[in-house]
Protein backbone atom coordinates (compact mmCIF):
# COMPACT_ATOMS: atom_id res chain seq x y z
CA UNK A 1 62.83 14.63 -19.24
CA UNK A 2 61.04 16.95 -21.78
CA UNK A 3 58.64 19.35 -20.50
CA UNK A 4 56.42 18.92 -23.00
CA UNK A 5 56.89 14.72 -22.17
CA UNK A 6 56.35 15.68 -18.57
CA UNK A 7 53.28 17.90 -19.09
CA UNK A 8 51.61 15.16 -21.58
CA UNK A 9 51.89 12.26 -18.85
CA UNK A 10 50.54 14.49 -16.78
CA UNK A 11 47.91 15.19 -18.89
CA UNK A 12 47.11 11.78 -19.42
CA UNK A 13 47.34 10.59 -16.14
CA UNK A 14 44.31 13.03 -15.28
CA UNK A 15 42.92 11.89 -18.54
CA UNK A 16 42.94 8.08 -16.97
CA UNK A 17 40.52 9.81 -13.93
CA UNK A 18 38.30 11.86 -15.42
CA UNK A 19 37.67 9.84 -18.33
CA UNK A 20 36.72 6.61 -16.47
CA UNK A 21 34.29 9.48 -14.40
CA UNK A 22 32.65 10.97 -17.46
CA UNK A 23 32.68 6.96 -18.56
CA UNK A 24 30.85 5.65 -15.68
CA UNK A 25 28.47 9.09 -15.92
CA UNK A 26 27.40 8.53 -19.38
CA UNK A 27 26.68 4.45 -18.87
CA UNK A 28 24.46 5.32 -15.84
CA UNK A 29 23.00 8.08 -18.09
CA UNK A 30 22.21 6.11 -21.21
CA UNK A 31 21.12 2.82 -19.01
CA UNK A 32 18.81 5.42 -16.91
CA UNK A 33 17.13 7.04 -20.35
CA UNK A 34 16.54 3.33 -21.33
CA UNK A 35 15.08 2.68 -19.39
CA UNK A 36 13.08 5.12 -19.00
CA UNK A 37 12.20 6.29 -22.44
CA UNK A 38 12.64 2.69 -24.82
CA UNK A 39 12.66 -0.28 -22.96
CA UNK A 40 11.29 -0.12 -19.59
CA UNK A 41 10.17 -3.27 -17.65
CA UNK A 42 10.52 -5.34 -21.21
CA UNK A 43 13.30 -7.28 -22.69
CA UNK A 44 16.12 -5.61 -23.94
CA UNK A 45 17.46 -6.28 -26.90
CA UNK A 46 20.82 -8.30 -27.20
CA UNK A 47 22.39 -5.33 -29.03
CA UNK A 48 21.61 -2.18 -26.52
CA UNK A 49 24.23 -3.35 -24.07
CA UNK A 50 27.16 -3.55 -26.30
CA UNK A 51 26.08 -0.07 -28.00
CA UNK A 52 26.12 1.26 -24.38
CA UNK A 53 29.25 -0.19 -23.52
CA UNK A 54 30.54 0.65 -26.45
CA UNK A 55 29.40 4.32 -25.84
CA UNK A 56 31.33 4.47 -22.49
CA UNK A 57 34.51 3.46 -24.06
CA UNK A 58 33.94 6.32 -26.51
CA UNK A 59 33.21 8.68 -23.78
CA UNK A 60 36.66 7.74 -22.24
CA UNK A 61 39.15 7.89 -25.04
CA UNK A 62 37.62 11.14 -25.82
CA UNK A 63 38.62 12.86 -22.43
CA UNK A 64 41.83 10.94 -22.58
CA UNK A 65 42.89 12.57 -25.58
CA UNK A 66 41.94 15.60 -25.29
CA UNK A 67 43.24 15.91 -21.31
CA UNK A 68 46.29 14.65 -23.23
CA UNK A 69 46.62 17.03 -26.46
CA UNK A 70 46.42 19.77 -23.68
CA UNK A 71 49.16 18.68 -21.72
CA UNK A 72 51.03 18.06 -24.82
CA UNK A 73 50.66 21.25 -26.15
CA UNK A 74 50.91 22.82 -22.68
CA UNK A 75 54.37 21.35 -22.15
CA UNK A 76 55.65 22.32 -25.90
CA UNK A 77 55.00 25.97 -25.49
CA UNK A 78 56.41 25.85 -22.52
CA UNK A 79 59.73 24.49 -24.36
CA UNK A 80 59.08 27.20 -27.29
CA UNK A 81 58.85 30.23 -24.08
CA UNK A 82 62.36 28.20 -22.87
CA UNK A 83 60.84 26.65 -19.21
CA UNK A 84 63.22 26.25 -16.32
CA UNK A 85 63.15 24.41 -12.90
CA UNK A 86 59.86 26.14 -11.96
CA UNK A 87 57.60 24.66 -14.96
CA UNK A 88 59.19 21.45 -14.24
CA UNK A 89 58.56 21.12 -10.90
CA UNK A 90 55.15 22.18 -11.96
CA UNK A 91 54.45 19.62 -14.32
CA UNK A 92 55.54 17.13 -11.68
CA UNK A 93 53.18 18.42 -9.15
CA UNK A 94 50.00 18.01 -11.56
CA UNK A 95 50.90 14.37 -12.10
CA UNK A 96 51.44 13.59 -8.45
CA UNK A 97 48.01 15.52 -8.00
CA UNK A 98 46.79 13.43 -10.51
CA UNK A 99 47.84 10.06 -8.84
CA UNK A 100 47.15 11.12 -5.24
CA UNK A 101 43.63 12.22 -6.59
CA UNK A 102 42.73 8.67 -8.31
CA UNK A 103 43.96 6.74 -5.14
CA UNK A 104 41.73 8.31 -3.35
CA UNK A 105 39.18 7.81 -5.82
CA UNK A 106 39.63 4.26 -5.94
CA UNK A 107 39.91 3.78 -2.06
CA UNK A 108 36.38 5.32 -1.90
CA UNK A 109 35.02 3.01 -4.68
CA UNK A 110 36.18 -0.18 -3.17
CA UNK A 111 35.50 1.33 0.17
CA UNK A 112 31.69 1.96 -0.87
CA UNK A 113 31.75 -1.22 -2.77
CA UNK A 114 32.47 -2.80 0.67
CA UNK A 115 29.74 -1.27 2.18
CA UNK A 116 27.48 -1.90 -0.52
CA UNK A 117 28.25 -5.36 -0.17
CA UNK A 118 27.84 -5.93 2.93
CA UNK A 119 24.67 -4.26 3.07
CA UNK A 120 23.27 -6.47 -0.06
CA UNK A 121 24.65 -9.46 2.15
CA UNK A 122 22.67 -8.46 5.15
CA UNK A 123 19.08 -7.85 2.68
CA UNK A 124 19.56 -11.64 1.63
CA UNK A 125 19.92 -13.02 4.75
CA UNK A 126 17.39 -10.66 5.89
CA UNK A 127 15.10 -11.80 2.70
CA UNK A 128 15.97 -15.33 3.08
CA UNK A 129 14.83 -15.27 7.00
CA UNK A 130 11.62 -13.31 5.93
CA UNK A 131 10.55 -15.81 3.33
CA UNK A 132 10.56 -18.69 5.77
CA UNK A 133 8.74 -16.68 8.26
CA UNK A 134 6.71 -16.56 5.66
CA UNK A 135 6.20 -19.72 4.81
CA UNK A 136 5.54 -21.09 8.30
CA UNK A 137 3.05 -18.29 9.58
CA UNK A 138 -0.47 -19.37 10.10
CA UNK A 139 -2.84 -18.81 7.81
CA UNK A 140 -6.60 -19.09 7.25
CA UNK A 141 -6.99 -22.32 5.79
CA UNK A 142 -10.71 -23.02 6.61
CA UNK A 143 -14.41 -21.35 6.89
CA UNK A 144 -17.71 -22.25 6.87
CA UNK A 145 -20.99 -20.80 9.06
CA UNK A 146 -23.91 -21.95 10.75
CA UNK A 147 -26.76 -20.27 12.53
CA UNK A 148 -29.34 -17.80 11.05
CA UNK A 149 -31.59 -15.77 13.22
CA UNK A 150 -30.49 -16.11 17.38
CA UNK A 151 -26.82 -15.93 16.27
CA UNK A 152 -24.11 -17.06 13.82
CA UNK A 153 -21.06 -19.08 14.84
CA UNK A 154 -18.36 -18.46 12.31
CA UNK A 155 -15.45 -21.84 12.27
CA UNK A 156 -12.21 -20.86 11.29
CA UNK A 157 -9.65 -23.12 10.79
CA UNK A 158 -5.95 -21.60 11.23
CA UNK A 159 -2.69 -23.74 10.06
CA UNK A 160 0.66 -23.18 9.78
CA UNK A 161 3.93 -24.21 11.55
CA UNK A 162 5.01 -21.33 13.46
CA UNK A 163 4.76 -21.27 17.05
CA UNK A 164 3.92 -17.86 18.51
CA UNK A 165 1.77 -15.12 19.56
CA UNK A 166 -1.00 -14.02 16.71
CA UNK A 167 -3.58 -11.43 16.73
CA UNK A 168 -7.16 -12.32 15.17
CA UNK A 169 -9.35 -9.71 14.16
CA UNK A 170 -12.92 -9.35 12.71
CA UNK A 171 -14.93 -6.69 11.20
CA UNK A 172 -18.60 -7.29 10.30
CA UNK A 173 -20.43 -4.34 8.27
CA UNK A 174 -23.61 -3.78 6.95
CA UNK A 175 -22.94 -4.65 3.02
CA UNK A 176 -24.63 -1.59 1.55
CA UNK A 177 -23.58 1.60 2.80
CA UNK A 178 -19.46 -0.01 4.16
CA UNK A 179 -21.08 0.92 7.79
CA UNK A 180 -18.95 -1.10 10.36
CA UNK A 181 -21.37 -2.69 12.72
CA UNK A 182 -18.93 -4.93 15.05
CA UNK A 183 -15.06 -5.27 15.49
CA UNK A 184 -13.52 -7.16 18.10
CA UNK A 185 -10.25 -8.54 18.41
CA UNK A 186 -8.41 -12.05 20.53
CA UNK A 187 -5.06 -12.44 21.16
CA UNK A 188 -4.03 -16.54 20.45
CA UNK A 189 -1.04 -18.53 21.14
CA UNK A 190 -1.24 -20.90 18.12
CA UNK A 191 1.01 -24.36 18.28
CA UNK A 192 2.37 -26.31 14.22
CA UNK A 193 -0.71 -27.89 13.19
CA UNK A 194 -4.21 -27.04 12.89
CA UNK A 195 -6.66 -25.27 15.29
CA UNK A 196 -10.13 -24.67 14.97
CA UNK A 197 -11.58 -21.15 16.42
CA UNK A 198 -15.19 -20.38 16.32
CA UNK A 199 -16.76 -17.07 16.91
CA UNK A 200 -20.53 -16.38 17.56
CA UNK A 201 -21.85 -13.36 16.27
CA UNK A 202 -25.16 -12.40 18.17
CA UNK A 203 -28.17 -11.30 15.93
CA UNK A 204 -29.49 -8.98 18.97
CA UNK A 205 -26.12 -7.19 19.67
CA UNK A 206 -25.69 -6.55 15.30
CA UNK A 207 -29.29 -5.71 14.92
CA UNK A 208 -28.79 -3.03 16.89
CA UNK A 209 -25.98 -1.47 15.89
CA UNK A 210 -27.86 -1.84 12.23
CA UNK A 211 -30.50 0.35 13.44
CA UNK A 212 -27.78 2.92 15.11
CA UNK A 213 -25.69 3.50 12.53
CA UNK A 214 -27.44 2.56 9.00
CA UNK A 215 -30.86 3.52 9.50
CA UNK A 216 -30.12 6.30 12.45
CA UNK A 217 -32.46 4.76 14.81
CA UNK A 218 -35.34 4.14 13.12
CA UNK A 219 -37.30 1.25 12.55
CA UNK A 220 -39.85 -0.71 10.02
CA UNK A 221 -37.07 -3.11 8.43
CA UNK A 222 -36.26 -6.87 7.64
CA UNK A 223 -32.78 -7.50 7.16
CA UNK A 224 -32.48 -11.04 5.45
CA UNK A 225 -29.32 -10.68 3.95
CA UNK A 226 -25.49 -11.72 3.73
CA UNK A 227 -23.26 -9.21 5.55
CA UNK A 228 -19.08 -8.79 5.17
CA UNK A 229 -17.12 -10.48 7.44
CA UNK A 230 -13.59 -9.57 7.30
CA UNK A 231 -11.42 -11.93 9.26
CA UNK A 232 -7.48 -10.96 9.59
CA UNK A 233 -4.61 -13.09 11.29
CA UNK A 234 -1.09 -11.46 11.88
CA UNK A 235 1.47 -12.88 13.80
CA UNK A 236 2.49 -10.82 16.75
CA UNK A 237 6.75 -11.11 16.05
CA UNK A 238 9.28 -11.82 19.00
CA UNK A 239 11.96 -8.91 18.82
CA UNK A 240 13.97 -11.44 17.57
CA UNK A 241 11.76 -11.86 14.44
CA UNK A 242 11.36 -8.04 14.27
CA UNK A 243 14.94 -7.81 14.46
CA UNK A 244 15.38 -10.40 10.92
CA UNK A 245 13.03 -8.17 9.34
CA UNK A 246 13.69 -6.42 5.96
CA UNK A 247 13.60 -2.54 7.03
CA UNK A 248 10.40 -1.96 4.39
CA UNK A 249 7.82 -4.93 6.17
CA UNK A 250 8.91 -3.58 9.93
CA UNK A 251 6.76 0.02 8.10
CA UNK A 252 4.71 -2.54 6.06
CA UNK A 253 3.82 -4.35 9.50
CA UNK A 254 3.00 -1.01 11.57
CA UNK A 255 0.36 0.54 8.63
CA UNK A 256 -1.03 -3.33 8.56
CA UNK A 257 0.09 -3.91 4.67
CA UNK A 258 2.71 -6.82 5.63
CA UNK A 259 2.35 -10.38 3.67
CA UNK A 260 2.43 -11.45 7.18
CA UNK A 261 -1.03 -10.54 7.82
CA UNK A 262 -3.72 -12.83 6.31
CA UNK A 263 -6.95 -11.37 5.95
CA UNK A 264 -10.45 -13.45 4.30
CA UNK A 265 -13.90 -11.68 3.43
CA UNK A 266 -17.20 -13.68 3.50
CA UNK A 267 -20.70 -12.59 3.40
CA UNK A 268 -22.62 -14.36 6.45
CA UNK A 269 -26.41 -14.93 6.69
CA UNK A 270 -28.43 -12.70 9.07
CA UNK A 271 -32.28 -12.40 9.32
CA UNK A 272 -33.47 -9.78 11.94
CA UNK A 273 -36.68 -7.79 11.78
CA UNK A 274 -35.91 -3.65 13.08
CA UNK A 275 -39.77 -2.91 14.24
């Protein structure tokens, strides 16, 4: 064989490599600026994928030839300079390079593409188990109030399908100033169905924590007004369940932003006089 055929195939064997690299670099690029920079979050027109496409294929011929014009013109001097044994061998030690060097390339694509895979694979089923949760959770399906001035029974009505350990919380504060006056807390083991939960909320007892920690102990007021109740439900999960969860509501569930956690703000009636 030539030297100057040897050292173009090897020229365009590492032409093959690096051109499907710089290919795959610019795509990313281009799709990445966009992105970015033209279309964002809004349709993209029917066009701007076969430009970028197009683009890559131009990025790879133009590495290809030019990997093999240098081989080419490598191998002909060579010829002009009149190469022996050593340039040959040489020549054949780039290509094997060059082959060695895009197996391994392609073992660690399909390798990661394995991995990548599988980890999609394991989101979806992860997603999929999530979404039922979900879907069967209890929620707060129900509210309504009585009492006025001894003490106020909130009736909460809590439906769903799952069967489980939940936590129920409440927060009452003053309105006005986003001073928390009570917060208490019941741990429920909740059947599929409905079931009705009533908490009494004692005018005393919130009267004086009014007086403590919105008007600093003093006196001389009537409170006749609707305050905040914020009522939350979140399912307390068996490690089983926290085991099926995506990795990002396992955080979302420990800062208390998961979907699993239900919360409902009313304003209930209180009339109390502070003397």
């Amino acid at each position: 064989m030539r030297v100057r055929t040897l050292y173009a195939l090897a020229g365009a064997s590492w032409g093959l490599i690096l051109g499907a690299l710089a290919a795959v670099a610019a795509v990313s690029y281009a799709l990445g600026f966009s992105w970015l920079f033209l279309f964002g979050d809004d349709p993209w027109s029917e066009s701007s994928g076969r430009i970028i496409f197009a683009g890559g294929i131009a990025v790879f011929l133009a590495v290809f030839a030019l990997l093999l014009a240098v081989g080419y013109r490598r191998g002909r001097r060579l010829e002009a300079r009149g190469a022996g044994a050593a340039e040959i061998r040489r020549g054949a030690w780039l290509i094997a390079a060059s082959f060695a060097l895009g197996l391994g390339t392609l073992g660690a694509v399909v390798l990661k593409a394995g991995a990548d895979d599988r980890a999609a694979t394991i989101r979806a089923e992860q997603d999929a188990e999530f979404g039922e949760l979900l879907s069967r959770r209890h929620d707060l399906s129900d509210w309504s109030s009585e009492g006025y001035e001894d003490s106020v029974t909130v009736n909460l009505t809590l439906s769903g399908s799952r069967e489980g350990r939940y936590r129920l919380s409440w927060v009452l504060s003053d309105g006005l100033y986003g001073e928390e006056l009570f917060r208490d807390s019941t741990d429920l083991e909740l059947r599929p169905g409905d079931r009705e939960i009533t908490l009494v909320l004692e005018t005393s007892l919130v009267a004086r924590r009014y007086r403590e920690r919105v008007l600093a102990g003093r006196g001389g007021v009537l409170v006749e007004n609707e305050l905040p109740l914020l009522v939350a439900l979140q399912p307390l999960l068996s490690p089983e369940e926290q085991a099926s969860l995506p990795g990002r509501e396992r955080q979302n569930l420990e800062i208390g932003a998961s979907t699993l956690r239900v919360e409902m703000e009313r304003g209930v009636p209180f009339r109390f006089t502070l003397r």
